[in-house]
PDB file of N, CA and C in Angstrom:
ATOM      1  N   UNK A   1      -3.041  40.783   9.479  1.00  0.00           N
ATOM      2  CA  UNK A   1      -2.352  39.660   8.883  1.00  0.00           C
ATOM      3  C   UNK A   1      -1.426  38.977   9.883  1.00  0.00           C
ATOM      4  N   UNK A   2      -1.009  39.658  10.917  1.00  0.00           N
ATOM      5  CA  UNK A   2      -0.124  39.426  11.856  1.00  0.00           C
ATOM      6  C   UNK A   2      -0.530  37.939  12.558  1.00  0.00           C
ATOM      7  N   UNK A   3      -1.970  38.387  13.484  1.00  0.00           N
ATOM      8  CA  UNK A   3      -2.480  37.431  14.101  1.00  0.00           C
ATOM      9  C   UNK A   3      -3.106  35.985  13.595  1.00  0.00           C
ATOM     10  N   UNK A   4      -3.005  36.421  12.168  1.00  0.00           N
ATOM     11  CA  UNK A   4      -4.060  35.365  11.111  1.00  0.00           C
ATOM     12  C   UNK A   4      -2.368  34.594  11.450  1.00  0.00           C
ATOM     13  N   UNK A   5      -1.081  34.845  10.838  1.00  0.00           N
ATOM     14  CA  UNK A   5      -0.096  33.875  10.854  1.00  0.00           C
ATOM     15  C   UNK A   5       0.027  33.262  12.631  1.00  0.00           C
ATOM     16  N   UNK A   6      -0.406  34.228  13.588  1.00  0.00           N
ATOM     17  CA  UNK A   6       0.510  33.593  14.550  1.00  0.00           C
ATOM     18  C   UNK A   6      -0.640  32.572  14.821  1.00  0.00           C
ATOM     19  N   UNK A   7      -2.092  32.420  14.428  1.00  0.00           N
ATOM     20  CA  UNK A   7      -2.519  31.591  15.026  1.00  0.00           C
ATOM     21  C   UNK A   7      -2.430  30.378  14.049  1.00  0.00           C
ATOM     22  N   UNK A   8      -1.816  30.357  12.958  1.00  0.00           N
ATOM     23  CA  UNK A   8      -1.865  29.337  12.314  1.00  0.00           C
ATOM     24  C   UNK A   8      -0.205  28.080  12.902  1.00  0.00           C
ATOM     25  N   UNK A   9       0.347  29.298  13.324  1.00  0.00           N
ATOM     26  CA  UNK A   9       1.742  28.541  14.015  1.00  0.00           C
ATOM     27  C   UNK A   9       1.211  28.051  15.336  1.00  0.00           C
ATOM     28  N   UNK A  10       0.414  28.560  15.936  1.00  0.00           N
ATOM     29  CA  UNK A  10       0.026  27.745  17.252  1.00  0.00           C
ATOM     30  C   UNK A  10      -1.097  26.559  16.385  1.00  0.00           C
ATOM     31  N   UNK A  11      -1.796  26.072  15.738  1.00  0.00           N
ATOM     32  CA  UNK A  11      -2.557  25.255  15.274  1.00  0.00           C
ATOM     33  C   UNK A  11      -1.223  24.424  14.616  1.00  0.00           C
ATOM     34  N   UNK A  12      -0.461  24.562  13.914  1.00  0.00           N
ATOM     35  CA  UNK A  12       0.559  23.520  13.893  1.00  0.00           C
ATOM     36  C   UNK A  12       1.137  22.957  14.892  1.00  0.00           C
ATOM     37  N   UNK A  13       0.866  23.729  15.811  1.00  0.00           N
ATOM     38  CA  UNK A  13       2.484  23.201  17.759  1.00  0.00           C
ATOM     39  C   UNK A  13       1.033  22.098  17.792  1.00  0.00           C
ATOM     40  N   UNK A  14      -0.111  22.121  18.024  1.00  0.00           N
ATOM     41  CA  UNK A  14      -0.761  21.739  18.336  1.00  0.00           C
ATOM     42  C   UNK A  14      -1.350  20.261  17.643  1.00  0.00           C
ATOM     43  N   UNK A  15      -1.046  20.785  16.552  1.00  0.00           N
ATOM     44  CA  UNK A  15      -1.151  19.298  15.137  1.00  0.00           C
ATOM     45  C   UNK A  15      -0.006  18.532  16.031  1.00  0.00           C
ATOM     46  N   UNK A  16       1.342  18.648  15.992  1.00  0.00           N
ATOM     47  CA  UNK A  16       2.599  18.402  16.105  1.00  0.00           C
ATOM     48  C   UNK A  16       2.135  17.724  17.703  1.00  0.00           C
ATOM     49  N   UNK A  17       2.041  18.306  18.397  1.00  0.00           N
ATOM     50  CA  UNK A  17       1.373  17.182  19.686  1.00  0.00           C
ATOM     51  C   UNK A  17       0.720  15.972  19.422  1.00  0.00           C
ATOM     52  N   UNK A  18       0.015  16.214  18.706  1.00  0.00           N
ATOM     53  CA  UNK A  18      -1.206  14.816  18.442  1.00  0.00           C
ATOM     54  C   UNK A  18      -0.831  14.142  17.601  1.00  0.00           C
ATOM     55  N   UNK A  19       0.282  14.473  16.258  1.00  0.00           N
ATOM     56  CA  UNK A  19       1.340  13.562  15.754  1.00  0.00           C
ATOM     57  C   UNK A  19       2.028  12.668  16.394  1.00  0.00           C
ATOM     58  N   UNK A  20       2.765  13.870  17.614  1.00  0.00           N
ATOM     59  CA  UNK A  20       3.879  12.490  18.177  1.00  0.00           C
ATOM     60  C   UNK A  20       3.323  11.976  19.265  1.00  0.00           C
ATOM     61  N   UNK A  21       2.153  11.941  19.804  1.00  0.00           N
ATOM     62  CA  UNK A  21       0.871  10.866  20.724  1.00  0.00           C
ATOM     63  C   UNK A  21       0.805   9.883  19.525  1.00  0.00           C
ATOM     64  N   UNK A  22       0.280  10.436  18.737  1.00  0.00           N
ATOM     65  CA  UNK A  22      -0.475   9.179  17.976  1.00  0.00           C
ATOM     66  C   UNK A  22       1.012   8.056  17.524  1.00  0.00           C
ATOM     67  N   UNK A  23       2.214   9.020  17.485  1.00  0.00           N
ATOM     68  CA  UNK A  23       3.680   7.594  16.917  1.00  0.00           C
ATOM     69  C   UNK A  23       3.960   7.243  18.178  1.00  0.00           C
ATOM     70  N   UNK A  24       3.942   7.636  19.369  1.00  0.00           N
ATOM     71  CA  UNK A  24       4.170   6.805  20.618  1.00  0.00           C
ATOM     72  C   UNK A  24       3.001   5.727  20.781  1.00  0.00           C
ATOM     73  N   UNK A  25       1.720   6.178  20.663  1.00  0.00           N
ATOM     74  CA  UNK A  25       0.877   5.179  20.563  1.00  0.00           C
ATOM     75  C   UNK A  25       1.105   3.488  19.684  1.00  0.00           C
ATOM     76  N   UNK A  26       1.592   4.343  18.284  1.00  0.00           N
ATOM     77  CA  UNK A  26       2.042   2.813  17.127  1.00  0.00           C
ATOM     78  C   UNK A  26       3.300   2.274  17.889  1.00  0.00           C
ATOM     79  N   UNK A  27       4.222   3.253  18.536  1.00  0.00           N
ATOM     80  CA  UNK A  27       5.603   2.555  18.681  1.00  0.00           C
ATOM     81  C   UNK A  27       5.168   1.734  19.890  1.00  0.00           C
ATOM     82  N   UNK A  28       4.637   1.913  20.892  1.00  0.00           N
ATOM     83  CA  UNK A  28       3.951   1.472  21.891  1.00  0.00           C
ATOM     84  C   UNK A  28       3.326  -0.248  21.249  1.00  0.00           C
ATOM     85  N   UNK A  29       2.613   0.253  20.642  1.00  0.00           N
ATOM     86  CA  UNK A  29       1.292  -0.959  19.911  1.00  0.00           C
ATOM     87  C   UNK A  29       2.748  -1.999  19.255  1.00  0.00           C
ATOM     88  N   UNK A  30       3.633  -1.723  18.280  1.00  0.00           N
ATOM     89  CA  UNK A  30       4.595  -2.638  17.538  1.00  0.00           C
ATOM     90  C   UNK A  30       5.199  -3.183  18.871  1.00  0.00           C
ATOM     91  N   UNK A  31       5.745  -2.547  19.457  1.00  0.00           N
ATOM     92  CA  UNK A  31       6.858  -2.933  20.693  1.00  0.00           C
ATOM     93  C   UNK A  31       5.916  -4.223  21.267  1.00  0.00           C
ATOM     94  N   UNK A  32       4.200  -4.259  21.639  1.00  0.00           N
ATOM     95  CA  UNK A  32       3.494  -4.565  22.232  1.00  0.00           C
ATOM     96  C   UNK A  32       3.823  -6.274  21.470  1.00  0.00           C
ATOM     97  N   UNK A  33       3.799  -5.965  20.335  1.00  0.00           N
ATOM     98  CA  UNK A  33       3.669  -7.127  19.221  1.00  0.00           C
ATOM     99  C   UNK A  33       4.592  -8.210  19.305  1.00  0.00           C
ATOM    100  N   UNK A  34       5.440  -7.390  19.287  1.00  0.00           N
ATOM    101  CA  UNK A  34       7.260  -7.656  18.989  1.00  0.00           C
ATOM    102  C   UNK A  34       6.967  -8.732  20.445  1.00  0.00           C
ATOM    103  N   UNK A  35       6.987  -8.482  21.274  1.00  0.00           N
ATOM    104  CA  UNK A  35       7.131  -8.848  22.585  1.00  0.00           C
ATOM    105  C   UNK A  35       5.927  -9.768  23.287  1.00  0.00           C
ATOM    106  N   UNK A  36       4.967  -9.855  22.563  1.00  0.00           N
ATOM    107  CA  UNK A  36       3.694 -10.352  23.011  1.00  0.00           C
ATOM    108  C   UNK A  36       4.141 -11.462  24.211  1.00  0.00           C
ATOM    109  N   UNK A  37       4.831 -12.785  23.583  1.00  0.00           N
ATOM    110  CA  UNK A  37       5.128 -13.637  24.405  1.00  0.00           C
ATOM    111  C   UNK A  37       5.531 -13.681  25.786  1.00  0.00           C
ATOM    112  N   UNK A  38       6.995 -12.930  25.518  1.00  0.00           N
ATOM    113  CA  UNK A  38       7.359 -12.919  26.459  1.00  0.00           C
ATOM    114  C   UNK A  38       6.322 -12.263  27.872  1.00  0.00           C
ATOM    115  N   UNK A  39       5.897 -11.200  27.658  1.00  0.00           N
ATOM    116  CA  UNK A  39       4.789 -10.225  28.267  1.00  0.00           C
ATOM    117  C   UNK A  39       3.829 -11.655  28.257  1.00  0.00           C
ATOM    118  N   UNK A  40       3.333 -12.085  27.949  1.00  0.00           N
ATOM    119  CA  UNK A  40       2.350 -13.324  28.009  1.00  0.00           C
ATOM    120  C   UNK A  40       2.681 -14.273  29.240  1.00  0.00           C
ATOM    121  N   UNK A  41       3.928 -14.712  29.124  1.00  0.00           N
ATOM    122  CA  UNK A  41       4.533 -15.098  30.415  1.00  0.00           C
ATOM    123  C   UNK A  41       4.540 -15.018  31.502  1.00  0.00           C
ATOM    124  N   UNK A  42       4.592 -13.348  31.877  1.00  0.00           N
ATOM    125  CA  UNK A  42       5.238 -13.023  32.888  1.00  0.00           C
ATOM    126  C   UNK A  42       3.198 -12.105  33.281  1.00  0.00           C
ATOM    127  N   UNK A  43       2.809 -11.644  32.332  1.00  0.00           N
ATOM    128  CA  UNK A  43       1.260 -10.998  32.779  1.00  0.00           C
ATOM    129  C   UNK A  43       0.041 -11.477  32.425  1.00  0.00           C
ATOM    130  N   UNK A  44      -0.337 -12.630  32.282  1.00  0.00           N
ATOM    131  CA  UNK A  44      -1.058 -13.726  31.654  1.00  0.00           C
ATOM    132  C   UNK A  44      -2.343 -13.637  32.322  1.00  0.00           C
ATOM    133  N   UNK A  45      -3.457 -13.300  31.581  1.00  0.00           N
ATOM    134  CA  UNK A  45      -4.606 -12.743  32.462  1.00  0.00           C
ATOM    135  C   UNK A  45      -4.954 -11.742  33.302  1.00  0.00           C
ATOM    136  N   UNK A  46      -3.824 -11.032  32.685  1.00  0.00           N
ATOM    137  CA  UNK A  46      -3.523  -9.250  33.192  1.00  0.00           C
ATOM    138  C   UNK A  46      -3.801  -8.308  32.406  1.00  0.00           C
ATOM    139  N   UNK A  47      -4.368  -7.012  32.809  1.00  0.00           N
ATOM    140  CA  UNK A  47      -4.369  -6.158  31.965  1.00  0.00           C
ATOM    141  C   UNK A  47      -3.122  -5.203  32.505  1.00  0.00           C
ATOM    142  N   UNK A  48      -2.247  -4.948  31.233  1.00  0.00           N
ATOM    143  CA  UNK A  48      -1.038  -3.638  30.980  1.00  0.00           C
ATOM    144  C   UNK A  48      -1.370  -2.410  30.340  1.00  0.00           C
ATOM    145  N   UNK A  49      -0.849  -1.649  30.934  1.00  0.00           N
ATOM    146  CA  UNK A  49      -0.554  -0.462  29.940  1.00  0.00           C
ATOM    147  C   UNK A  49       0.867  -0.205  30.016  1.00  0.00           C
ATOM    148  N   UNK A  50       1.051  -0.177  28.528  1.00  0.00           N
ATOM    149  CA  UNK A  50       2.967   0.354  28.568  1.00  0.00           C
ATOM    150  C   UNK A  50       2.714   1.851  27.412  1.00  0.00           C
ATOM    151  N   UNK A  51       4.070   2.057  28.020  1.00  0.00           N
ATOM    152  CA  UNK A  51       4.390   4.088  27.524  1.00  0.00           C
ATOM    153  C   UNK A  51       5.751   3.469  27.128  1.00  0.00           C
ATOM    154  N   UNK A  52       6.501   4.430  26.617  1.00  0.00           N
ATOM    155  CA  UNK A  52       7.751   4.272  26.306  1.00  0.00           C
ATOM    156  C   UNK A  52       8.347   2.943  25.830  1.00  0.00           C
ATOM    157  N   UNK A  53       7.524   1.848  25.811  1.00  0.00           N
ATOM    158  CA  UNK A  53       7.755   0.637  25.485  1.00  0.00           C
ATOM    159  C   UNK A  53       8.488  -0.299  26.489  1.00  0.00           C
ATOM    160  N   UNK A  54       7.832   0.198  27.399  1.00  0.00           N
ATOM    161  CA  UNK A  54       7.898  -0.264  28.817  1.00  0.00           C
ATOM    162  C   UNK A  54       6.426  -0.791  29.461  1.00  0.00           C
ATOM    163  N   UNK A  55       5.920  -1.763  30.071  1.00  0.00           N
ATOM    164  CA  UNK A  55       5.280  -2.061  30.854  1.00  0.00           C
ATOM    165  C   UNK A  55       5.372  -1.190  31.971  1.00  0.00           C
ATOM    166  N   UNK A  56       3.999  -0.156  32.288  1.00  0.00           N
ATOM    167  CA  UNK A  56       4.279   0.914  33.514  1.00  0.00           C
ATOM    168  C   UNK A  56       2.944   0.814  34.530  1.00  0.00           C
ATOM    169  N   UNK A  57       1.811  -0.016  33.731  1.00  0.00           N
ATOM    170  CA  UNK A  57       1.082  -0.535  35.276  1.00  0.00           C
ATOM    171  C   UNK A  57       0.459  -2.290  34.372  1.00  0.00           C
ATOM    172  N   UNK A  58       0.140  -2.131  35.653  1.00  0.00           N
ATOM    173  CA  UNK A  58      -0.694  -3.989  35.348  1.00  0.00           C
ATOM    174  C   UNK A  58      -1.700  -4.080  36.862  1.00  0.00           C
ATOM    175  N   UNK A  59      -2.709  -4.462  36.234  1.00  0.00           N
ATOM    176  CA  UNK A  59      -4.211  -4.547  37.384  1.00  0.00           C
ATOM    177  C   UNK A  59      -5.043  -6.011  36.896  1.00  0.00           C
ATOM    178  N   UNK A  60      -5.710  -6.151  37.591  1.00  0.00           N
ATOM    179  CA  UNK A  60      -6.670  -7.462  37.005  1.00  0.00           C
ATOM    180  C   UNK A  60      -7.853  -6.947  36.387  1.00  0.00           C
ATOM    181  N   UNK A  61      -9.003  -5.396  37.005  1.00  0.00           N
ATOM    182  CA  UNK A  61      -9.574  -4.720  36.081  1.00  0.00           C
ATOM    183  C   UNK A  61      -9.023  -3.410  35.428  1.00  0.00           C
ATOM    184  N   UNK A  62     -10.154  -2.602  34.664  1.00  0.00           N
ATOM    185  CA  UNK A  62      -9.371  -1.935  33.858  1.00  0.00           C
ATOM    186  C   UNK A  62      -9.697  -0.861  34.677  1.00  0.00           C
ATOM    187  N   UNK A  63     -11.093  -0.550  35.606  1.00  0.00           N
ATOM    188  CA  UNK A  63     -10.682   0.758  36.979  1.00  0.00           C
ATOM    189  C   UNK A  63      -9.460   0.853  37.438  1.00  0.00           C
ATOM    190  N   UNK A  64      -8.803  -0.358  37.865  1.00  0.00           N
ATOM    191  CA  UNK A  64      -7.587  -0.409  38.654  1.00  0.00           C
ATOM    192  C   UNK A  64      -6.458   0.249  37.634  1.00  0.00           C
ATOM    193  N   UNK A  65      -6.651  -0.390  36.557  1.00  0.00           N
ATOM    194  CA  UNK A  65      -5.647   0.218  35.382  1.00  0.00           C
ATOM    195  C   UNK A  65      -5.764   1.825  35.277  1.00  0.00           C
ATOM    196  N   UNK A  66      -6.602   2.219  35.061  1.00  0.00           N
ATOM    197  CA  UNK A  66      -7.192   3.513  34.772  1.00  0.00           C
ATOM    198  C   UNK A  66      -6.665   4.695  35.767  1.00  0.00           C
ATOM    199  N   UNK A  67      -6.733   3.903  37.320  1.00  0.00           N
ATOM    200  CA  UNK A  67      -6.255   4.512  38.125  1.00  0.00           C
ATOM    201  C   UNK A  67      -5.166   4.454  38.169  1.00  0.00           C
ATOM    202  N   UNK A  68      -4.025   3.655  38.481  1.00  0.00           N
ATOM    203  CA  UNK A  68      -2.421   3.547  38.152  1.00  0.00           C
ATOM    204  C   UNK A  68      -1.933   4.472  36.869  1.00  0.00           C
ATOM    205  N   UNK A  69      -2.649   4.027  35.788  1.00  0.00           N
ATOM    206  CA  UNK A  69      -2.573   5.368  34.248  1.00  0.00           C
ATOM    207  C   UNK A  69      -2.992   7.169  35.539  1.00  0.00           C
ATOM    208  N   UNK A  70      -3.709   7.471  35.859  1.00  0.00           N
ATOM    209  CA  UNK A  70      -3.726   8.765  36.305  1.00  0.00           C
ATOM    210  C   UNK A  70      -2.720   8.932  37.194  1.00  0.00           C
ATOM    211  N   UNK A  71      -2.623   7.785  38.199  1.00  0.00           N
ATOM    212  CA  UNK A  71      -1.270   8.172  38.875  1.00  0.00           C
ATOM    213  C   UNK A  71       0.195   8.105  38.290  1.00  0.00           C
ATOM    214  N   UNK A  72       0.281   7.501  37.630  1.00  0.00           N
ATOM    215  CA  UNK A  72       1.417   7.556  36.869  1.00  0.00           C
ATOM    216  C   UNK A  72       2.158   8.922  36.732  1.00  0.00           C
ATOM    217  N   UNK A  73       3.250   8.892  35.812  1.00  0.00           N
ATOM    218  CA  UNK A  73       4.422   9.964  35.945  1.00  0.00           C
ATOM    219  C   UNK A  73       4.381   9.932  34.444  1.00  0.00           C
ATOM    220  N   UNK A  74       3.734   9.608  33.805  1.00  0.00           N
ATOM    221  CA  UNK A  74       3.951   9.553  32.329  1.00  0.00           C
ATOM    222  C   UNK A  74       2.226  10.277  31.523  1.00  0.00           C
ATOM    223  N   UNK A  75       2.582  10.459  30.320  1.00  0.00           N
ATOM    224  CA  UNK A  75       1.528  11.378  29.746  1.00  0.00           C
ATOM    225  C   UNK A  75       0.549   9.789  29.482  1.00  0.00           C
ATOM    226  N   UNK A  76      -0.839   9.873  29.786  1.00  0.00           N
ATOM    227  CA  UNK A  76      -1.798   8.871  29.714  1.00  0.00           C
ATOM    228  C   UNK A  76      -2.322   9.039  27.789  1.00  0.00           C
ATOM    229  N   UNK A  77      -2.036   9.991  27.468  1.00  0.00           N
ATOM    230  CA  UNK A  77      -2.419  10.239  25.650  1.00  0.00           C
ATOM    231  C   UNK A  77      -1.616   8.980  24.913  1.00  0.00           C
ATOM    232  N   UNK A  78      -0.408   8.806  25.406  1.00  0.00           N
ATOM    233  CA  UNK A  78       0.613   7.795  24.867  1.00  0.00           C
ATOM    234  C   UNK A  78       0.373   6.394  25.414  1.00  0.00           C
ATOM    235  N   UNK A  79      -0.342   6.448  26.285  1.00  0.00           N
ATOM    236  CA  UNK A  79      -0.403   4.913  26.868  1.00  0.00           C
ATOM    237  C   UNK A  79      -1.498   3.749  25.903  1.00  0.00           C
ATOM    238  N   UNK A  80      -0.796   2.410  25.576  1.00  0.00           N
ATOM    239  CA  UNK A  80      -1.295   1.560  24.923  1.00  0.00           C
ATOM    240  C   UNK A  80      -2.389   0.677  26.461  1.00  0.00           C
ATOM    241  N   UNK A  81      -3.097   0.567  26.535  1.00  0.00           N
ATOM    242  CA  UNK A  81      -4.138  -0.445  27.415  1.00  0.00           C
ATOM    243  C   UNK A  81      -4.246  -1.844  26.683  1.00  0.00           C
ATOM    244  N   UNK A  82      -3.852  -3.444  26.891  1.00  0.00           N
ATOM    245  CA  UNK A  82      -3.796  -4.299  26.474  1.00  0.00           C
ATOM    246  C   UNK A  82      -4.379  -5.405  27.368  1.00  0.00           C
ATOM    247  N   UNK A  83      -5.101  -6.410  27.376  1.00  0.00           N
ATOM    248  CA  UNK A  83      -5.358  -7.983  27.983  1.00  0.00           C
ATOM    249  C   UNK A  83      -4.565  -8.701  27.386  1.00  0.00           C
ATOM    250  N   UNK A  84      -4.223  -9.422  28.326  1.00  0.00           N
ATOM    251  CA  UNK A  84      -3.270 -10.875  27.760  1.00  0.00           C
ATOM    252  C   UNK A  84      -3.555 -11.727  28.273  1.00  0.00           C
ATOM    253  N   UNK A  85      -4.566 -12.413  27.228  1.00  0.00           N
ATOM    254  CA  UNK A  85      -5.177 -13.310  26.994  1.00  0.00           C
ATOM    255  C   UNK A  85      -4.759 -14.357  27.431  1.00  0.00           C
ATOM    256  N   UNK A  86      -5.645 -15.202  28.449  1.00  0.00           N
ATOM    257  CA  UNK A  86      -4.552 -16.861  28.785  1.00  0.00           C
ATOM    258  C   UNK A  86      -5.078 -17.681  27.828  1.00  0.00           C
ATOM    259  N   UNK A  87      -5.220 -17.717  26.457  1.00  0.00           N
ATOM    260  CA  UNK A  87      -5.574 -19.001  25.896  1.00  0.00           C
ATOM    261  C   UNK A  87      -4.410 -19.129  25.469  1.00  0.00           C
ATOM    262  N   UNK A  88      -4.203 -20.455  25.344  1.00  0.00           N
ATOM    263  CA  UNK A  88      -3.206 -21.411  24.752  1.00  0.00           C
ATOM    264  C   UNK A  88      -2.478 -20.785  23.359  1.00  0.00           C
ATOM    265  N   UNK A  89      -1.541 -20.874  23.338  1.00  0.00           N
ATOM    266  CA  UNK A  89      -0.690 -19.829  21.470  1.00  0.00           C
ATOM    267  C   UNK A  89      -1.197 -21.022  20.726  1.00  0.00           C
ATOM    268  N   UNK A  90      -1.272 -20.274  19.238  1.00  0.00           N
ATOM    269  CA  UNK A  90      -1.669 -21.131  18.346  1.00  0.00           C
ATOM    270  C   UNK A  90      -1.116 -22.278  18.053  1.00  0.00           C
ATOM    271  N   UNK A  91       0.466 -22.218  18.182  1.00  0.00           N
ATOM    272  CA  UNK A  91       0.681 -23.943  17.586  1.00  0.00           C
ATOM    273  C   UNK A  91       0.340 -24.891  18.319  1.00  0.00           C
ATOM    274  N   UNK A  92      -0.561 -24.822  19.644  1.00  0.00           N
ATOM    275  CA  UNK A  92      -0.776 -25.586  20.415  1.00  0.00           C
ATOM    276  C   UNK A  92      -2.289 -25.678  20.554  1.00  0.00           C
ATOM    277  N   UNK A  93      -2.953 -25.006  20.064  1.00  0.00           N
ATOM    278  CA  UNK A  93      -4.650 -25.070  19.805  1.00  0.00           C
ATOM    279  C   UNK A  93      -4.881 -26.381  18.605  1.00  0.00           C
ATOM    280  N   UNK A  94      -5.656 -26.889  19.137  1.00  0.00           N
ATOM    281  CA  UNK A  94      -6.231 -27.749  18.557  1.00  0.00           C
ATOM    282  C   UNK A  94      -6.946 -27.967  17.302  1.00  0.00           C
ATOM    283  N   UNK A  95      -6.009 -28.021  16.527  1.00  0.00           N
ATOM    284  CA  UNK A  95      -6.345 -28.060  14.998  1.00  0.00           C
ATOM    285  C   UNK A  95      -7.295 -29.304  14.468  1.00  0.00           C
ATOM    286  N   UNK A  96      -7.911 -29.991  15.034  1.00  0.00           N
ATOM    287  CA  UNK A  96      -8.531 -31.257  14.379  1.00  0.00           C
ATOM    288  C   UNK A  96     -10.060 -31.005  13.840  1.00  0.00           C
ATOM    289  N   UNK A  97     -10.876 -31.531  12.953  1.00  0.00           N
ATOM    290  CA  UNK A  97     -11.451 -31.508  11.761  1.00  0.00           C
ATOM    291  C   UNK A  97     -12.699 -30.608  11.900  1.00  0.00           C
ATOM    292  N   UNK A  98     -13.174 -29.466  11.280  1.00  0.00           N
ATOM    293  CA  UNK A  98     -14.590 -28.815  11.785  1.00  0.00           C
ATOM    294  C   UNK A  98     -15.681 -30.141  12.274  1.00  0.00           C
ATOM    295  N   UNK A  99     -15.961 -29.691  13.169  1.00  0.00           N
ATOM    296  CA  UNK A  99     -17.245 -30.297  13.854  1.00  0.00           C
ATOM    297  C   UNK A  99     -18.562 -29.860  12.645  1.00  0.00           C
ATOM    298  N   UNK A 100     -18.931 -31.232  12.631  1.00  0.00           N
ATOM    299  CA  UNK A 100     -19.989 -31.553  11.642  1.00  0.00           C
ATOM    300  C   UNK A 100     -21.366 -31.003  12.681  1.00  0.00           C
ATOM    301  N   UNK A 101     -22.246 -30.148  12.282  1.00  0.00           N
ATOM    302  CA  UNK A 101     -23.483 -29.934  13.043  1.00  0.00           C
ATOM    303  C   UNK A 101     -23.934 -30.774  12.786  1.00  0.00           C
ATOM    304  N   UNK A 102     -25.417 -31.116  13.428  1.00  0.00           N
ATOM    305  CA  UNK A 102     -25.896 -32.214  13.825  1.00  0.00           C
ATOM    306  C   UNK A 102     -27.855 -31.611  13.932  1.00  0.00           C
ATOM    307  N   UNK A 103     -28.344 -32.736  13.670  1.00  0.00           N
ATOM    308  CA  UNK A 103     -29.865 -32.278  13.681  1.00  0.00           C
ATOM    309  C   UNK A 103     -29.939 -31.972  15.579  1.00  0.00           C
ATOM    310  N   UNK A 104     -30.825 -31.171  16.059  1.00  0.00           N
ATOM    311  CA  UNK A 104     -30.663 -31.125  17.740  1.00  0.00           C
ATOM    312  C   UNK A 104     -29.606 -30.359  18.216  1.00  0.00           C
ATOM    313  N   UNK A 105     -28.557 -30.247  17.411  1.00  0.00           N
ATOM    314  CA  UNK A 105     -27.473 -29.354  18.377  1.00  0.00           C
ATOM    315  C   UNK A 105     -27.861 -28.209  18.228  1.00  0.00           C
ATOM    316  N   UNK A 106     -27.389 -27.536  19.445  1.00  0.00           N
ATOM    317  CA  UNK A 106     -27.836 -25.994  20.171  1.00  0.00           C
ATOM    318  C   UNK A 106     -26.805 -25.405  19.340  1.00  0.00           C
ATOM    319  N   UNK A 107     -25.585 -25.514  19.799  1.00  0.00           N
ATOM    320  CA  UNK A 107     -24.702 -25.062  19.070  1.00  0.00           C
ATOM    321  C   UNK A 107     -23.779 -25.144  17.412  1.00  0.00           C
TER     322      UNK A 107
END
């Protein structure tokens, strides 16, 4: 009975890891949100990964990313991977009337 409990306390330490990965991951992902813009600004056609809710690498592909994530000083389980997108923010996209198809159009 001994060993039946102790291995059920190591299968909890172990739950309990992949709990607080997976809330650094969301706190990571919200922070990501919260901040989009500004980060849009400054890494615009960049790919990031942030930990701690910090921006901790930025590459143009995601090998390059991948590699900076292994070198890093931080646990890679917690790291969010993001593109930031250069299209234009929405209040500035071009809202004018659906395009009527047409007999002949490709598209």
């Amino acid at each position: 009975m001994g060993s039946k409990s102790k291995r059920s306390l190591i299968d909890l330490t172990v739950e309990t890891d992949v709990m607080r990965a997976r809330r650094c991951l969301l706190e990571n992902e919200r922070w990501f949100e919260e901040n989009f813009w500004k980060l849009r600004e400054k890494y615009l056609g960049k790919l990031i990964a942030i930990c701690k809710k910090k921006v901790v690498a930025v590459a143009d592909t995601i090998e390059e990313l991948e590699r900076k994530i292994e070198e890093g000083s931080f646990d890679p389980n917690e790291v969010v991977k993001q593109y930031i997108d250069p299209l234009p923010p929405p209040e500035i996209q071009y809202m004018g009337p659906p395009r009527i198809k047409r007999e002949g159009d490709l598209f």
